[in-house]
Protein backbone atom coordinates (compact mmCIF):
# COMPACT_ATOMS: atom_id res chain seq x y z
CA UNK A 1 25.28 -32.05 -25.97
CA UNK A 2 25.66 -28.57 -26.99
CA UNK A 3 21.61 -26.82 -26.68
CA UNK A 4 19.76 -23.94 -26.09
CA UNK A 5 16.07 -22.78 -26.11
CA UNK A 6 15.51 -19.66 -26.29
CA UNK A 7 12.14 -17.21 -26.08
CA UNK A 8 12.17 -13.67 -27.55
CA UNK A 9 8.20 -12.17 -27.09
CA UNK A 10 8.29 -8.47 -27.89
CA UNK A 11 4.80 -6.60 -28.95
CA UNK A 12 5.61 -7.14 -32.31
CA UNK A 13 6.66 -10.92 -32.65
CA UNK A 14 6.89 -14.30 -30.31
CA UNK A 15 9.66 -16.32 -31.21
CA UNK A 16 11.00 -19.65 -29.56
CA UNK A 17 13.79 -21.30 -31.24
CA UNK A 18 16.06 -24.14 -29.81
CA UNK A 19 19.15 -25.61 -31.47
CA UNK A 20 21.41 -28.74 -30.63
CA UNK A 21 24.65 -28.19 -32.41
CA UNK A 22 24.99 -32.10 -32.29
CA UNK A 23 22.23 -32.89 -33.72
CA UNK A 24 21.49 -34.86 -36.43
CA UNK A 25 20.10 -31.98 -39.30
CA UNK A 26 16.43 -32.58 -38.22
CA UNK A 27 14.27 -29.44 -38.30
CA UNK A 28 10.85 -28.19 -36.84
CA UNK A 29 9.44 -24.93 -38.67
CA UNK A 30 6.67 -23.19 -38.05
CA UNK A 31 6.80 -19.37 -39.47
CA UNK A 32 4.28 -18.95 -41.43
CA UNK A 33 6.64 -18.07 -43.59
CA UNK A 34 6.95 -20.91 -46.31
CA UNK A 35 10.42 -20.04 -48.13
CA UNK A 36 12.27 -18.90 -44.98
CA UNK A 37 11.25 -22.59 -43.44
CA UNK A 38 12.40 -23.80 -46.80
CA UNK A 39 16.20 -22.12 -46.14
CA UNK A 40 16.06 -22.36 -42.65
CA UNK A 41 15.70 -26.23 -42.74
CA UNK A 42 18.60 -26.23 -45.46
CA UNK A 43 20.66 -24.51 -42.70
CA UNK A 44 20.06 -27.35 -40.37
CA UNK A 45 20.14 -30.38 -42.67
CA UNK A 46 23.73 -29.05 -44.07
CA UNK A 47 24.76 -27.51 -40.71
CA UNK A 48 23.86 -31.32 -39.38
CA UNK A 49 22.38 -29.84 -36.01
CA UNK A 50 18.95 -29.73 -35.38
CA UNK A 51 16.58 -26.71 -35.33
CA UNK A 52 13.56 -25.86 -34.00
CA UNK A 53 11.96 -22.17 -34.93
CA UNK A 54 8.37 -21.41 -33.88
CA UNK A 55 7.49 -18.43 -35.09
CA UNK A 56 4.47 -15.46 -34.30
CA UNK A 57 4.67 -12.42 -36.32
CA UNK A 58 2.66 -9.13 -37.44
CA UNK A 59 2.71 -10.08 -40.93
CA UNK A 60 -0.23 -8.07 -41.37
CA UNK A 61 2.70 -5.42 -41.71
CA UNK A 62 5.16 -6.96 -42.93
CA UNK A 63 7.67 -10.38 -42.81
CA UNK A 64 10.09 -7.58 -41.47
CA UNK A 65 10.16 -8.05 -37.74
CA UNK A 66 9.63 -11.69 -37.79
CA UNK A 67 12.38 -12.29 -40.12
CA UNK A 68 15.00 -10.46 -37.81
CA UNK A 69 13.56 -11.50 -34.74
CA UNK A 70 13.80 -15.18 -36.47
CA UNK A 71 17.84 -13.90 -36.91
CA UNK A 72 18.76 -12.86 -33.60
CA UNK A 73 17.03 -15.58 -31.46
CA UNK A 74 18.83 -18.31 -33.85
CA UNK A 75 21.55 -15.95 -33.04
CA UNK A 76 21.24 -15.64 -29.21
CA UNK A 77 20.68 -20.03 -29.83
CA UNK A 78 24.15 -20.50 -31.30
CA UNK A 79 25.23 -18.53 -29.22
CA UNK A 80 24.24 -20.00 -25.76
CA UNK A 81 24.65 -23.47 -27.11
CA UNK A 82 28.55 -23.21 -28.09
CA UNK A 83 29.47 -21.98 -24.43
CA UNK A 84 32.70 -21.15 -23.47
CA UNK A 85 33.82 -21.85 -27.19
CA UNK A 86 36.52 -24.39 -25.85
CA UNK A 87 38.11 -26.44 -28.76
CA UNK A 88 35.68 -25.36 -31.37
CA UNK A 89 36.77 -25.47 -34.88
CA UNK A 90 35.91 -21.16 -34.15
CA UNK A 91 36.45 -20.54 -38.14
CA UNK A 92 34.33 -22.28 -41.20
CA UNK A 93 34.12 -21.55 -45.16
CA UNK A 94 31.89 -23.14 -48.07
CA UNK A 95 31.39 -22.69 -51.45
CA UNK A 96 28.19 -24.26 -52.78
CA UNK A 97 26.56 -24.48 -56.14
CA UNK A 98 23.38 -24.65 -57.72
CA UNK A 99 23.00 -24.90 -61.21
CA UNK A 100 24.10 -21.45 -62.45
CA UNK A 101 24.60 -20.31 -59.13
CA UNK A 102 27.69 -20.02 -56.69
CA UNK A 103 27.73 -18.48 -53.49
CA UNK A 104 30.48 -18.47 -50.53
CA UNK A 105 30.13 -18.09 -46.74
CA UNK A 106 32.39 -17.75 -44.57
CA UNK A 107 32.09 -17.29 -40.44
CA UNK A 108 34.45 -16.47 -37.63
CA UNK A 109 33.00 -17.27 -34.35
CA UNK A 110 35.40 -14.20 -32.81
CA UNK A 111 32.96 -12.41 -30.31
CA UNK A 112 33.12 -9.91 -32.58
CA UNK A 113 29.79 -9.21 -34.92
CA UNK A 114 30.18 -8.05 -38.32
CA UNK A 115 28.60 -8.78 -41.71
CA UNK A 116 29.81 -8.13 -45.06
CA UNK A 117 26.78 -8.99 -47.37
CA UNK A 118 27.07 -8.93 -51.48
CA UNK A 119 24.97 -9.90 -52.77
CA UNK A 120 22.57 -8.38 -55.58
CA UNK A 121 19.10 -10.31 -56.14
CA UNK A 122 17.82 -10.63 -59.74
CA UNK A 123 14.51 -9.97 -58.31
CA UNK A 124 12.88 -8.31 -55.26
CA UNK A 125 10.65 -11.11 -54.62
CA UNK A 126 10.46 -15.27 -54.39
CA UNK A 127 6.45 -15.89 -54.40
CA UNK A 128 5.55 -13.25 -52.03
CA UNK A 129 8.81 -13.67 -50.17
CA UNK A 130 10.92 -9.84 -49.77
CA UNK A 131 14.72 -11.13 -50.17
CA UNK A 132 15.76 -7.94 -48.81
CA UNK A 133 14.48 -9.24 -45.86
CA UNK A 134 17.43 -11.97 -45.86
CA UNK A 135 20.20 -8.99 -45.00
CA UNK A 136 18.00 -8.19 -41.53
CA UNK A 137 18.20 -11.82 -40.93
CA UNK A 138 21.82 -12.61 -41.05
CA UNK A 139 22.67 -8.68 -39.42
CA UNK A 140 19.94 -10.28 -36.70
CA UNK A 141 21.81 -13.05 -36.50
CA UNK A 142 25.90 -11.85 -36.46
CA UNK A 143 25.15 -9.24 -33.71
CA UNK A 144 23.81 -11.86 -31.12
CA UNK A 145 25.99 -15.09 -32.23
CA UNK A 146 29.00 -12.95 -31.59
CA UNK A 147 30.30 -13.49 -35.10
CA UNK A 148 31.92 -12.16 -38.42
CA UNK A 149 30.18 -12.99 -41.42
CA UNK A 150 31.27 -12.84 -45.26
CA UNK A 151 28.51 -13.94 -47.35
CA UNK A 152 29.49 -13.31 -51.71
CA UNK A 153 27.15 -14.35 -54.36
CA UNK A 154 30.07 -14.97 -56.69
CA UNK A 155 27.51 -15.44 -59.38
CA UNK A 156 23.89 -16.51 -60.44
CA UNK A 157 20.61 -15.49 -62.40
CA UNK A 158 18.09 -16.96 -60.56
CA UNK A 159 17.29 -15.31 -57.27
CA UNK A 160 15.82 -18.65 -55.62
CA UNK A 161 18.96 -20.43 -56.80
CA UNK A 162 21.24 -17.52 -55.55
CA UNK A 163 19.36 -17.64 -52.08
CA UNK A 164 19.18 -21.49 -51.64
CA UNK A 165 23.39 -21.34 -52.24
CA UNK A 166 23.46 -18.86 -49.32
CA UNK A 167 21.44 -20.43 -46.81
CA UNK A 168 23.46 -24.15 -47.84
CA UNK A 169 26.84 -22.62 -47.78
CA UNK A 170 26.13 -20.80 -44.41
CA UNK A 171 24.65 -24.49 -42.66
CA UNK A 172 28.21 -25.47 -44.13
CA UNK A 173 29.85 -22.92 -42.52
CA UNK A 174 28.36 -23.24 -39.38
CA UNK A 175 29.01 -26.96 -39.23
CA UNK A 176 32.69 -26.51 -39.76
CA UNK A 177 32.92 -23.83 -37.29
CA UNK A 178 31.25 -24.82 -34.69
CA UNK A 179 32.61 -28.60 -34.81
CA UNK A 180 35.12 -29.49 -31.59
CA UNK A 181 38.63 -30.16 -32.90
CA UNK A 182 40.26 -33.05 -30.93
CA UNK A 183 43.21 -31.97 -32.32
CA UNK A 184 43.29 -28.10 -30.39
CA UNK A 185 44.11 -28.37 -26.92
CA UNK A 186 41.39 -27.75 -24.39
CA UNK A 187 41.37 -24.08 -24.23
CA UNK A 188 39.40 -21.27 -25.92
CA UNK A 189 40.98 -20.71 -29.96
CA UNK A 190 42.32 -17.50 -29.72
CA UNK A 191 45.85 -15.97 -28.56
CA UNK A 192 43.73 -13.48 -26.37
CA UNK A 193 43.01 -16.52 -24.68
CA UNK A 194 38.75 -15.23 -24.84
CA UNK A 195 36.58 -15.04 -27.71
């Protein structure tokens, strides 16, 4: 199986996340961060792998540095667990709705990081939650999963419905890209011959 643990303890957060891309969408959450556990554990029951995030931050700041530390350790995660990259899937797309709400992801597993983000939030909060926050997450994330990320809120009026498309489309995503294709010959899914 396709896992990784991994531990990132700086001065200003402790983070341990593990992921097992075959998994079966199971998550563990502990954040202290009660609608990021809420998304994150949509990521893993519509990405089908299984997630665990453990999370110590100085929210006595701020939910900044926890939420992009959360990003690129889930990052570095992905990362470790897909390898070599042999016979993945390397591309995935979703659209997913929510009521009024639409939203599309789409991820290339390249080696090359890069996020296009558009998205514009109705409000500036959900409970107590910053949603700006949710751009340092994913840029977190795309610069240590080695990846190219196009996430469009095609449209929507209610931020929490807007967000929840976002992080269902990108489990989606993820699940599609990171799936090995019997059909691809054993070998790494680009011409260059690396990703």
């Amino acid at each position: 199986m396709r896992k990784a643990d991994i531990r990132r303890h700086t001065n200003e957060t402790k983070i341990d996340v593990s992921v097992n891309l075959d998994g079966s969408g199971t998550s563990e959450l502990k954040t202290r961060l009660p609608f990021l556990e809420h998304m994150l554990d949509q990521v893993a029951r519509h990405g089908n792998f299984d997630l665990k995030v453990i999370a110590d931050g100085d929210l006595e700041i701020d939910a900044h540095h926890t939420v992009e530390d959360i990003g690129i350790t889930l990052g570095q995660a992905v990362n470790s667990a897909l390898g070599d990259k042999i016979q993945i899937t390397r591309f995935g797309n979703s659209y997913v709705p929510l009521d009024e709400a639409l939203s599309r992801v789409v991820i290339d597993f390249s080696g090359r990081p890069g996020l296009e983000f558009n998205v514009n939030f109705p409000r500036s909060y959900v409970g107590e939650f910053d949603v700006e926050l949710f751009y340092e997450f994913f840029q977190g994330f795309v610069n240590h999963a080695n990846c190219t990320l196009h996430i469009d809120n095609l449209r929507g009026k209610n931020t929490h419905h807007i967000i929840e498309t976002i992080f269902k489309s990108f489990g989606r995503s993820l699940r599609m890209a990171v799936t090995i294709d019997s059909k691809l010959k054993p070998i790494t899914p680009s011409t260059k011959g690396v990703l």
